[in-house]
Protein backbone atom coordinates (compact mmCIF):
# COMPACT_ATOMS: atom_id res chain seq x y z
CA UNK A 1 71.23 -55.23 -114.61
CA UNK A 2 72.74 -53.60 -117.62
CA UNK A 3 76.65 -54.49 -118.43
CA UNK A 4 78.98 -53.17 -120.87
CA UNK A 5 81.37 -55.50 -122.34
CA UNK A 6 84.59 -54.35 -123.78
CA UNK A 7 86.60 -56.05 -126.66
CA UNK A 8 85.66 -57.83 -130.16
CA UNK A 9 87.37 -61.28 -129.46
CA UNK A 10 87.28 -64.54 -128.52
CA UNK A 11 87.15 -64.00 -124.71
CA UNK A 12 84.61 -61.41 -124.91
CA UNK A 13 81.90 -63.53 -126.48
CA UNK A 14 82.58 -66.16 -124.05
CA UNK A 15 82.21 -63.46 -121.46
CA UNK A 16 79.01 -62.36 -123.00
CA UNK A 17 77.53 -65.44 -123.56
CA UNK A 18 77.61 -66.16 -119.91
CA UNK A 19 76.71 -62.85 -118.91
CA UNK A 20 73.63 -62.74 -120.90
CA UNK A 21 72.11 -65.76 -119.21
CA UNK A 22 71.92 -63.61 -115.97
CA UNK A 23 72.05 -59.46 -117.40
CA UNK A 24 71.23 -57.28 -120.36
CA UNK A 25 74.55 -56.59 -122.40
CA UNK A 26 75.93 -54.71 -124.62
CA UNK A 27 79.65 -55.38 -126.47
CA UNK A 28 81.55 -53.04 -127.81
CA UNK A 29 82.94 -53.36 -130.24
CA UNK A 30 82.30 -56.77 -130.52
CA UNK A 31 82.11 -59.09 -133.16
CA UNK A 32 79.50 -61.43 -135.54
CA UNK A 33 79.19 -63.71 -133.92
CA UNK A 34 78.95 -61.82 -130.60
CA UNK A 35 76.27 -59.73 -132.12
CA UNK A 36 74.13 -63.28 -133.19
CA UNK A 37 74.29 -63.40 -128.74
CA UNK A 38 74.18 -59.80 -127.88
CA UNK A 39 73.72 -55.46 -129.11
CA UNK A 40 76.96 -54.91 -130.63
CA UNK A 41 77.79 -51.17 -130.39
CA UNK A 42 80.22 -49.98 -132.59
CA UNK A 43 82.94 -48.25 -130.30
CA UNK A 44 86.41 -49.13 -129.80
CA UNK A 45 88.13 -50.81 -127.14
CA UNK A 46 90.39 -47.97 -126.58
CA UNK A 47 87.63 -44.92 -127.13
CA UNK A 48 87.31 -43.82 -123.31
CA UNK A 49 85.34 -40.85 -124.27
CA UNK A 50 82.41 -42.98 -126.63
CA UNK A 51 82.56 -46.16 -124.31
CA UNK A 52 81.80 -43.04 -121.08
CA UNK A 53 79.10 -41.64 -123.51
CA UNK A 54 77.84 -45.06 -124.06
CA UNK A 55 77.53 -45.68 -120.34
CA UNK A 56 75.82 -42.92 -119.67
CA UNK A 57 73.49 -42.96 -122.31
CA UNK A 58 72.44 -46.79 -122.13
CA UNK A 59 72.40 -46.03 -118.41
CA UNK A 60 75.45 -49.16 -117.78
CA UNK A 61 74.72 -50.50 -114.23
CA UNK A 62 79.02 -51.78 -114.70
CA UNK A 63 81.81 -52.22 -116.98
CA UNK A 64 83.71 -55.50 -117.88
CA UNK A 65 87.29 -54.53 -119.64
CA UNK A 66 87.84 -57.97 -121.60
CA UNK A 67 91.94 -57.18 -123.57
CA UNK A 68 94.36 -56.64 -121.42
CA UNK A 69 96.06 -53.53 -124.06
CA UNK A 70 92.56 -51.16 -122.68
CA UNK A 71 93.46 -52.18 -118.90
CA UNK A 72 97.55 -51.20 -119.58
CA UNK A 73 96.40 -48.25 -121.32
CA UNK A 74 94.28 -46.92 -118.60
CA UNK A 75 90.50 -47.93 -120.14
CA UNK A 76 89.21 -49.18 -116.82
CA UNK A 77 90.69 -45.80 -115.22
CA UNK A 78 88.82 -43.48 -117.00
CA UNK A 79 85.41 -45.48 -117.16
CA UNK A 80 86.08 -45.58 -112.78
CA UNK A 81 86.40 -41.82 -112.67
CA UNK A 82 83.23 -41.22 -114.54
CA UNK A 83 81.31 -42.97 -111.86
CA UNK A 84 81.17 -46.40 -113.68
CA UNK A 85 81.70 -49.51 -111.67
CA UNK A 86 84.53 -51.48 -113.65
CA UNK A 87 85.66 -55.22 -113.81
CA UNK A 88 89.36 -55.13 -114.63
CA UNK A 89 92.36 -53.54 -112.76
CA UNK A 90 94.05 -49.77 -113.49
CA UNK A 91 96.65 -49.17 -115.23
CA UNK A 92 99.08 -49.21 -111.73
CA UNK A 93 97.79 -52.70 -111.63
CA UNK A 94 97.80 -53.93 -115.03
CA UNK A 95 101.53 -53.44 -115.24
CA UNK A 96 101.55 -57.22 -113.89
CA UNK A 97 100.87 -58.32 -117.50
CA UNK A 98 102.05 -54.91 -119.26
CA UNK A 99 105.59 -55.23 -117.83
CA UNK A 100 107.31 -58.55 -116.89
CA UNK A 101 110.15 -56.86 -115.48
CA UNK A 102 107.79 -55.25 -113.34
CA UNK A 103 105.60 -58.49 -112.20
CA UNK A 104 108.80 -60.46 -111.88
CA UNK A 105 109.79 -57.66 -109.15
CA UNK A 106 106.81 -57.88 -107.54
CA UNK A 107 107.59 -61.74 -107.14
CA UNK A 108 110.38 -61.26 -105.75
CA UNK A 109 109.09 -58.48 -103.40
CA UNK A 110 106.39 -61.10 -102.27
CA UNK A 111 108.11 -64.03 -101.86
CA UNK A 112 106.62 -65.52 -104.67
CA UNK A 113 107.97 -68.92 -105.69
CA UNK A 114 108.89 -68.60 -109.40
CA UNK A 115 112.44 -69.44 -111.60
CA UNK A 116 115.66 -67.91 -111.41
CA UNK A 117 115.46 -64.88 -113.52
CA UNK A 118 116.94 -61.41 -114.79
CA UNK A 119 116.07 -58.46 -116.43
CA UNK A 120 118.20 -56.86 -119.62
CA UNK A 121 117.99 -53.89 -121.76
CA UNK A 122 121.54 -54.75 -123.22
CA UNK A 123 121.36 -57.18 -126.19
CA UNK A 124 124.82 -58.37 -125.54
CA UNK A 125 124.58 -58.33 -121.99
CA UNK A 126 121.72 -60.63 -122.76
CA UNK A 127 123.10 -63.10 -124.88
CA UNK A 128 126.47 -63.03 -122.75
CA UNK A 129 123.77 -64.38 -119.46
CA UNK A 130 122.65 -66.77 -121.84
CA UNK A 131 125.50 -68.67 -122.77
CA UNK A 132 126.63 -68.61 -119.34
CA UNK A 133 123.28 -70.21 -118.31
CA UNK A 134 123.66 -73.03 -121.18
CA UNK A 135 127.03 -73.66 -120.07
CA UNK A 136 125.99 -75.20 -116.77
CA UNK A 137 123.25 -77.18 -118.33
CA UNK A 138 120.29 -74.51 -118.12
CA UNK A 139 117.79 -74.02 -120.62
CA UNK A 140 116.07 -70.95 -120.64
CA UNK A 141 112.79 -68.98 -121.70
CA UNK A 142 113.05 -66.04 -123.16
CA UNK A 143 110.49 -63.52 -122.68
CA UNK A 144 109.39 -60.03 -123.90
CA UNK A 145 109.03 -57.83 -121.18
CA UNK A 146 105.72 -56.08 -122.24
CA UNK A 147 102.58 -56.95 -123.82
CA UNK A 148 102.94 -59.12 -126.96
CA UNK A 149 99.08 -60.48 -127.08
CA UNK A 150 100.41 -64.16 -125.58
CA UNK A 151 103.48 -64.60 -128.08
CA UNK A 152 106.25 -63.05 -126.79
CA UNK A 153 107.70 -66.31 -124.98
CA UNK A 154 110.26 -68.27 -126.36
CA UNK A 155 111.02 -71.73 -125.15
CA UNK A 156 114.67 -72.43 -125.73
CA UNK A 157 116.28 -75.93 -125.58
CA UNK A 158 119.39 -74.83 -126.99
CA UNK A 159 121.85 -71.72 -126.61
CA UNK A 160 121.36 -71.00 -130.16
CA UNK A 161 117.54 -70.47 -130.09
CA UNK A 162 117.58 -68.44 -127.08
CA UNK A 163 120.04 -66.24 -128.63
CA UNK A 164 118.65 -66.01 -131.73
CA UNK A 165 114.83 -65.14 -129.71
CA UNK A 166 117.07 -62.17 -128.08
CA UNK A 167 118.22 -61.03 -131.60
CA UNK A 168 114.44 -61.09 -132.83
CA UNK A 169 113.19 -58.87 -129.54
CA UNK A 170 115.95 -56.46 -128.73
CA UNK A 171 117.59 -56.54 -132.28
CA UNK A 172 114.90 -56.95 -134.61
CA UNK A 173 111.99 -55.52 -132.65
CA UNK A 174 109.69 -58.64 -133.42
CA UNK A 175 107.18 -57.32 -131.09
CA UNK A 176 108.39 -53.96 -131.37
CA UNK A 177 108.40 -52.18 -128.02
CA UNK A 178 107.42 -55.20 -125.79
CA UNK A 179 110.82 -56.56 -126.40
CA UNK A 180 112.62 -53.50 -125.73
CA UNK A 181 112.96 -55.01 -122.20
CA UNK A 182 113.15 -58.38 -121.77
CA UNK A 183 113.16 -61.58 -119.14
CA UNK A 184 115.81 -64.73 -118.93
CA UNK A 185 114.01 -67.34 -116.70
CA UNK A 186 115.22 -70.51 -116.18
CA UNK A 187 112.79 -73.31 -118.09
CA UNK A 188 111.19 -75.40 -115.74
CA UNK A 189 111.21 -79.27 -116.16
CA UNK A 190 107.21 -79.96 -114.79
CA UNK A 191 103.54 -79.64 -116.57
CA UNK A 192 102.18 -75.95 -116.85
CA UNK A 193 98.26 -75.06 -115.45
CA UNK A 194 96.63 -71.88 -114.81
CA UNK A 195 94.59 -70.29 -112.18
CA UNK A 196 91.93 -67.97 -113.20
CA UNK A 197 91.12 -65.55 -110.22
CA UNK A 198 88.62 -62.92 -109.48
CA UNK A 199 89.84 -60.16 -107.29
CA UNK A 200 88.33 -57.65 -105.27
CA UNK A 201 88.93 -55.37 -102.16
CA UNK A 202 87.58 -58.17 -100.12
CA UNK A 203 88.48 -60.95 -101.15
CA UNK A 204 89.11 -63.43 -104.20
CA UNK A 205 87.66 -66.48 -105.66
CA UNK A 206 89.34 -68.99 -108.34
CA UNK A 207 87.50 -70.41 -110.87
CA UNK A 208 87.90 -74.05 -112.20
CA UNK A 209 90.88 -74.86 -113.87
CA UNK A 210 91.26 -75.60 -117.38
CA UNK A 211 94.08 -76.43 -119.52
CA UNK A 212 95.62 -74.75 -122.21
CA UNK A 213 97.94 -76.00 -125.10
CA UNK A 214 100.70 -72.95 -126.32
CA UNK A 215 102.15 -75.03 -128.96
CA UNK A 216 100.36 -74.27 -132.85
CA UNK A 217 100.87 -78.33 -133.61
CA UNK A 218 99.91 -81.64 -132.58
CA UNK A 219 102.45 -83.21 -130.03
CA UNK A 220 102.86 -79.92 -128.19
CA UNK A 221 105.02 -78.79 -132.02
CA UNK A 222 105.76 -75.55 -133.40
CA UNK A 223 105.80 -72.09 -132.15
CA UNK A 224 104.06 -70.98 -129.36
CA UNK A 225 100.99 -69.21 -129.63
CA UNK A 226 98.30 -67.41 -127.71
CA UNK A 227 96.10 -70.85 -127.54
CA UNK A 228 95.18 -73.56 -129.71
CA UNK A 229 92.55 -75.33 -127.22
CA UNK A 230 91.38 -76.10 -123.61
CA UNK A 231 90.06 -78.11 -121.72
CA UNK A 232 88.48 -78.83 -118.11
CA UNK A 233 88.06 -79.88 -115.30
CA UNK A 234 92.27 -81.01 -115.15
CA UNK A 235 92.18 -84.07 -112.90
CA UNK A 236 95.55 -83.63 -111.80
CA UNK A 237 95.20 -80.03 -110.27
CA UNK A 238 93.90 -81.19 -107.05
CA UNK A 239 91.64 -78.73 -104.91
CA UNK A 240 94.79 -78.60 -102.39
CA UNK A 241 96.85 -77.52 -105.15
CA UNK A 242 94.83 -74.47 -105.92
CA UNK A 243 94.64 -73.76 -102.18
CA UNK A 244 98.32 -73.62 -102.15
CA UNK A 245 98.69 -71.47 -105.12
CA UNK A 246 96.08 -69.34 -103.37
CA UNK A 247 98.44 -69.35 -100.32
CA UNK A 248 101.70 -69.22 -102.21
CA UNK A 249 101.48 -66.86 -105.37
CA UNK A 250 97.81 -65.03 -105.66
CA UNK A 251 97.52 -64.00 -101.81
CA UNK A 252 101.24 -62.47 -101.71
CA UNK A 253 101.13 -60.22 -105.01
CA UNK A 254 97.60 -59.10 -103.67
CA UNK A 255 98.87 -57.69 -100.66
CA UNK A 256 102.29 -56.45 -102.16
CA UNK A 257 99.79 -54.62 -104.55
CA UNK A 258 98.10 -52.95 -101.52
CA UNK A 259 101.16 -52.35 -100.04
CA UNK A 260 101.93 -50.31 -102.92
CA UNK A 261 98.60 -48.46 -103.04
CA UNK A 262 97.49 -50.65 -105.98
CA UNK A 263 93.74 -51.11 -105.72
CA UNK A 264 93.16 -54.41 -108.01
CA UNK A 265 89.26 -55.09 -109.37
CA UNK A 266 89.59 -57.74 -111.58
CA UNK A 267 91.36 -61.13 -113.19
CA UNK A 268 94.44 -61.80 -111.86
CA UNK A 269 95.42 -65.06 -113.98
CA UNK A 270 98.58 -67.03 -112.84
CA UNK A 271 100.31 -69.30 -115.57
CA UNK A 272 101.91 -71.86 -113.20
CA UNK A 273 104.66 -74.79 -113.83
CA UNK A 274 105.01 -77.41 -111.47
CA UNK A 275 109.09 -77.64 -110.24
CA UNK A 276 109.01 -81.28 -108.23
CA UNK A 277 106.06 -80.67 -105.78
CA UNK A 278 106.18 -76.78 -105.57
CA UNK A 279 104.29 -74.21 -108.31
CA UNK A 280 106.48 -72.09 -109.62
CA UNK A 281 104.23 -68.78 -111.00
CA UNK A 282 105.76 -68.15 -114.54
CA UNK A 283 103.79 -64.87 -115.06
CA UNK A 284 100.48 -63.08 -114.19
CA UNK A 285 97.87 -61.57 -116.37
CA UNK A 286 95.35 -59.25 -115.73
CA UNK A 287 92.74 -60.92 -117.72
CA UNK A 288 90.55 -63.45 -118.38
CA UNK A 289 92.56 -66.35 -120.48
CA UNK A 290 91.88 -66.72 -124.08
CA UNK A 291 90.86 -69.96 -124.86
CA UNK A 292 90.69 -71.06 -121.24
CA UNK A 293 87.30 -68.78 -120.46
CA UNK A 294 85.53 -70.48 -123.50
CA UNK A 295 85.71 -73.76 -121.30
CA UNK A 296 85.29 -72.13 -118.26
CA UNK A 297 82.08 -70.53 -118.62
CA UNK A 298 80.92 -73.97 -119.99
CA UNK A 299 81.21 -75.26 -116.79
CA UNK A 300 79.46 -72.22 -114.98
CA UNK A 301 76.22 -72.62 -113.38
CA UNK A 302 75.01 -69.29 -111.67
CA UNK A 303 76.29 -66.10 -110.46
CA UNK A 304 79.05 -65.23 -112.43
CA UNK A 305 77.66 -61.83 -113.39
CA UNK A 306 76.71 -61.45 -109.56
CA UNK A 307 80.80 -62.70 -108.96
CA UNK A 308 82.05 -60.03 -111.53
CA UNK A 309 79.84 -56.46 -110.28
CA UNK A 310 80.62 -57.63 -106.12
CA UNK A 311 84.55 -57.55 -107.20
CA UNK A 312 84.02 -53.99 -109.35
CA UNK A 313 82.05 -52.42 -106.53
CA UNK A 314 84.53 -53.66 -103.93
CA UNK A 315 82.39 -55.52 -101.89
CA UNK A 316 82.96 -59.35 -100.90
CA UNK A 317 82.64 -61.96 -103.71
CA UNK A 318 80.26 -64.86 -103.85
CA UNK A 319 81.62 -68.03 -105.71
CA UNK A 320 79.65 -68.92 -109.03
CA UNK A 321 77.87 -71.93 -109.13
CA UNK A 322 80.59 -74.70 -110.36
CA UNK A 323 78.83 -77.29 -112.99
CA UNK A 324 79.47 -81.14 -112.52
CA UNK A 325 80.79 -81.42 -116.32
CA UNK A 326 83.27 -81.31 -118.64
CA UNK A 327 84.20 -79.07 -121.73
CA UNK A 328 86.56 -78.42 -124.03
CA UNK A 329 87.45 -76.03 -127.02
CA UNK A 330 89.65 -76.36 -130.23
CA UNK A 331 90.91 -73.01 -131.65
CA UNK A 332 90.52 -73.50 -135.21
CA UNK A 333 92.98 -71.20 -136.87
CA UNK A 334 93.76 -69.52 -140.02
CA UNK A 335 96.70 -70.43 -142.36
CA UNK A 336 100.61 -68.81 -141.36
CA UNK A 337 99.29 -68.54 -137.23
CA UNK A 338 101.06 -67.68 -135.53
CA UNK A 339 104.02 -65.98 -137.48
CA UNK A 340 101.91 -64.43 -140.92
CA UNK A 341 98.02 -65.80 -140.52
CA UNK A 342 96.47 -65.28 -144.33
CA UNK A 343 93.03 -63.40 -144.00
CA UNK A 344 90.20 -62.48 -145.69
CA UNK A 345 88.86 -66.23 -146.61
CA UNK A 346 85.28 -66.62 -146.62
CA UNK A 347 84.13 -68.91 -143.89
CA UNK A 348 81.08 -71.58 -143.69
CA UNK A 349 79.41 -73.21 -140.63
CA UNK A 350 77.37 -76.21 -141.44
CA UNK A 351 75.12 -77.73 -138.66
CA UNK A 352 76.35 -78.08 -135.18
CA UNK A 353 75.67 -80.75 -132.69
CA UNK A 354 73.46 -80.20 -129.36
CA UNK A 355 76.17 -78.30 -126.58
CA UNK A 356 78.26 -77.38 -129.15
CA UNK A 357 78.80 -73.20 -129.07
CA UNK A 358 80.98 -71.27 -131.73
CA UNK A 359 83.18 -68.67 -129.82
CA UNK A 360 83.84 -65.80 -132.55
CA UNK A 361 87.65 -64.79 -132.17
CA UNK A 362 88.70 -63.02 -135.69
CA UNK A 363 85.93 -62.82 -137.71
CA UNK A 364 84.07 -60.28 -139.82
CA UNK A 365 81.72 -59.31 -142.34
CA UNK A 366 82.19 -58.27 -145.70
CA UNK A 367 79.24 -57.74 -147.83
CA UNK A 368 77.42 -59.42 -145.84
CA UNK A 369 79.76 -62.91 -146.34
CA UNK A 370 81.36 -64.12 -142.81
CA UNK A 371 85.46 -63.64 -143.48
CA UNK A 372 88.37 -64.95 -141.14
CA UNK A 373 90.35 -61.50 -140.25
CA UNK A 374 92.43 -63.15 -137.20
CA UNK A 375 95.15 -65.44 -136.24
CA UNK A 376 93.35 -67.61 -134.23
CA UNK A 377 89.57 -67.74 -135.83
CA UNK A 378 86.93 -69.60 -133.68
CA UNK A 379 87.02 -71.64 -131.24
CA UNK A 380 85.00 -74.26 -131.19
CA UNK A 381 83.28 -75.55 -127.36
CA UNK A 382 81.54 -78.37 -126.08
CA UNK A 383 80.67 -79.40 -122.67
CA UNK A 384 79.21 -82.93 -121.62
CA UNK A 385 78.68 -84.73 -118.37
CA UNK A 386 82.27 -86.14 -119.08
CA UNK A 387 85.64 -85.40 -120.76
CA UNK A 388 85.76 -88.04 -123.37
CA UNK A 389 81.87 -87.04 -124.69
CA UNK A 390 82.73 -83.40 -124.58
CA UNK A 391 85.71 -84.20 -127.00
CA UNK A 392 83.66 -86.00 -129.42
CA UNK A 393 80.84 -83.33 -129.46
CA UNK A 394 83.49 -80.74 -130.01
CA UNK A 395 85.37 -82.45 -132.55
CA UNK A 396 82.38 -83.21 -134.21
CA UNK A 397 81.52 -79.46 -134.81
CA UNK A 398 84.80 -78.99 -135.32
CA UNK A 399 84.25 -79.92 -138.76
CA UNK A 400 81.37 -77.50 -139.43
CA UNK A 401 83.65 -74.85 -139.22
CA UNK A 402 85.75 -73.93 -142.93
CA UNK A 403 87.54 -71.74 -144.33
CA UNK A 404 90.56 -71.59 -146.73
CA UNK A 405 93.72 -72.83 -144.87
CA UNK A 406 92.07 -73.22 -141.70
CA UNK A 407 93.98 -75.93 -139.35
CA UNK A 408 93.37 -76.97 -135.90
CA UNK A 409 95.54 -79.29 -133.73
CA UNK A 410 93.75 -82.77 -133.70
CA UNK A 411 95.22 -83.56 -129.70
CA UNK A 412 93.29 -80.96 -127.76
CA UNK A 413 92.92 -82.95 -124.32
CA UNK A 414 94.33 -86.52 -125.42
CA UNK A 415 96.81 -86.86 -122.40
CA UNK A 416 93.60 -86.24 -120.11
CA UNK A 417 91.08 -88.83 -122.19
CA UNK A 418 94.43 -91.78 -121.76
């Protein structure tokens, strides 16, 4: 079997890593430290006419659609209509991550537990909601309504910042259309997991959970950012919780999907916050999470590739093999993430201990010399037969990996190893 992988970041080399242990594949673009795994091809993410050609001329047996940008611009459409079996949903169905406004409707529509919410394209309408919601003791999150790459969330504990997060999305445009529209939700008072899900016409199958931490700083400090580490398995996420997330948020939105004539082939992640015993679904995405794949795939045995082409082909999905380990990864990132990240320092990698693996995130070359181009950098993964040797193994290579201004947060998993 011969798959295509689309994207140049951190996800994708996780996701073809893993692939390669069971398929040919090809990345494109990808990046250098995808290529040291894989063919790199040289084609953009969002060039539907080369990635067709390349297809067709490397004779693709399917199609994995990494970024969630591609899937909300139509990517996965046009590779489908050329004949191309494709992991990742249409753009009908990637509105769940390229449109809050539009997921949070389809909540509601479904029954889906989640927090008080509404919807404003009125900047003083907005901030008027607000300080009505402070004024009975709500905090709120405040939350671009379309895609802002995992950053356009802001946690506010006080009227002030949430009104000031409103000024930066609908005033100032700090994610520039994606807060044209945006979301008021009340904050939730429990611990946040995620459920990574792979959906097909058939059925669906969730993959083990794994933990991410938002925050850019040690003690959850800072702003929030697309990921700073990961880690699983997440003791407290019991097997009966999943099942009742299955029950509760992923099965409903699936069949309000197909209700709407949405077909859905792909990831359907669901960020979740515990609210006393019930989980509250905060958001969907419609692709793999970035860091928490890096960690999954660590703890993936096989048939994950086999998982991935049943769900693009429609027919009924077979679980991947589930590892009896543990893993972790620590984003190390570059200087100014997540606000200004510097770029264009070289970077070095020194030796690496055994079950260590260097996930490339934003990196290239430049005359031949390894440079840090991204926020977030590499991540660095380990898995072990437990939690508490994975973290050493991974902090260990942790320190292989530098760069000028490169930081990492030092706490990845410390509640867990307690």
């Amino acid at each position: 079997m011969r798959i295509l992988v689309v994207g140049g970041g951190g996800r994708e080399h996780a996701l073809a890593w893993k692939l390669s242990q069971e398929a040919e594949v090809i990345c494109a673009p990808g990046n250098p430290g995808i290529a040291e795994d894989v063919e790199c091809v040289t084609v953009g993410a969002f060039d539907t006419d080369g990635l067709v050609k390349l297809c067709r001329d490397r004779h693709v047996d399917f199609v994995v659609v990494g970024p969630e940008d591609p899937l909300v611009a139509g990517v996965a459409d046009r590779i489908r209509a050329a004949g191309f079996p494709t992991y990742g949903p249409n753009a009908d169905g990637a509105q769940l991550e390229g449109s809050k406004a539009f997921s949070k409707d389809l909540m509601a529509a479904s029954g889906v537990p989640t927090a008080d919410f509404q919807t404003f394209t009125d900047p003083v309408a907005a901030c008027d909601f607000a300080r009505s919601k402070f004024a009975v003791g709500r905090q709120l999150a405040v939350k671009a309504s379309g895609n802002a790459v995992g950053k356009g969330v802001i946690v506010a504990d006080t009227v002030e910042v949430a009104l000031d997060g409103i000024k930066r999305m609908m005033v100032d445009r700090e994610f520039g259309d994606a807060g044209a529209t945006i979301v008021l939700e009340d904050k939730l008072p429990g611990p946040e997991f995620s459920v990574l899900t792979i959906v097909g016409d058939k059925n669906f199958v969730s993959l083990p959970i794994a933990q991410d931490h938002k925050r850019a700083f040690d003690g959850d400090l800072g702003p929030n950012t697309g990921g700073m580490g990961t880690y699983s398995p997440v003791e407290w996420v019991t097997p009966q919780m999943v099942a009742t997330v299955e029950d509760t948020v992923i099965k409903p939105v699936i069949q309000e999907m197909a209700n709407r004539g949405i077909s859905f082939r792909g990831t359907l992640f669901s960020g979740l916050m515990m609210d006393g015993d019930l989980a509250s679904c905060l958001e969907y995405n419609v692709r793999f999470g970035d860091p928490e794949i890096q960690s999954v795939v660590l703890r993936l045995g096989k048939g994950f590739a086999q998982a991935l082409f049943q769900a693009a082909i429609g027919q009924e999905i077979t679980a991947p093999e589930v590892l009896d380990n543990a893993s972790i990864t620590v984003v190390v990132a570059n200087d100014g993430y997540p606000t200004a990240p510097k770029k264009g320092a070289p970077i070095t990698i020194g030796d690496l201990p055994s079950n260590a693996k260097l996930f490339h995130a934003g990196t290239s070359l430049k005359d031949g010399q390894l440079v840090a181009t991204g926020g977030r950098v590499i991540g660095v993964s380990a898995s072990a037969p437990t939690l508490p040797e994975a973290h050493e193994i991974a902090y260990q290579a942790v320190e292989a990996v530098e760069f000028e201004g490169c930081f990492h947060r030092s706490d990845i998993a410390a509640s867990a190893l307690t």
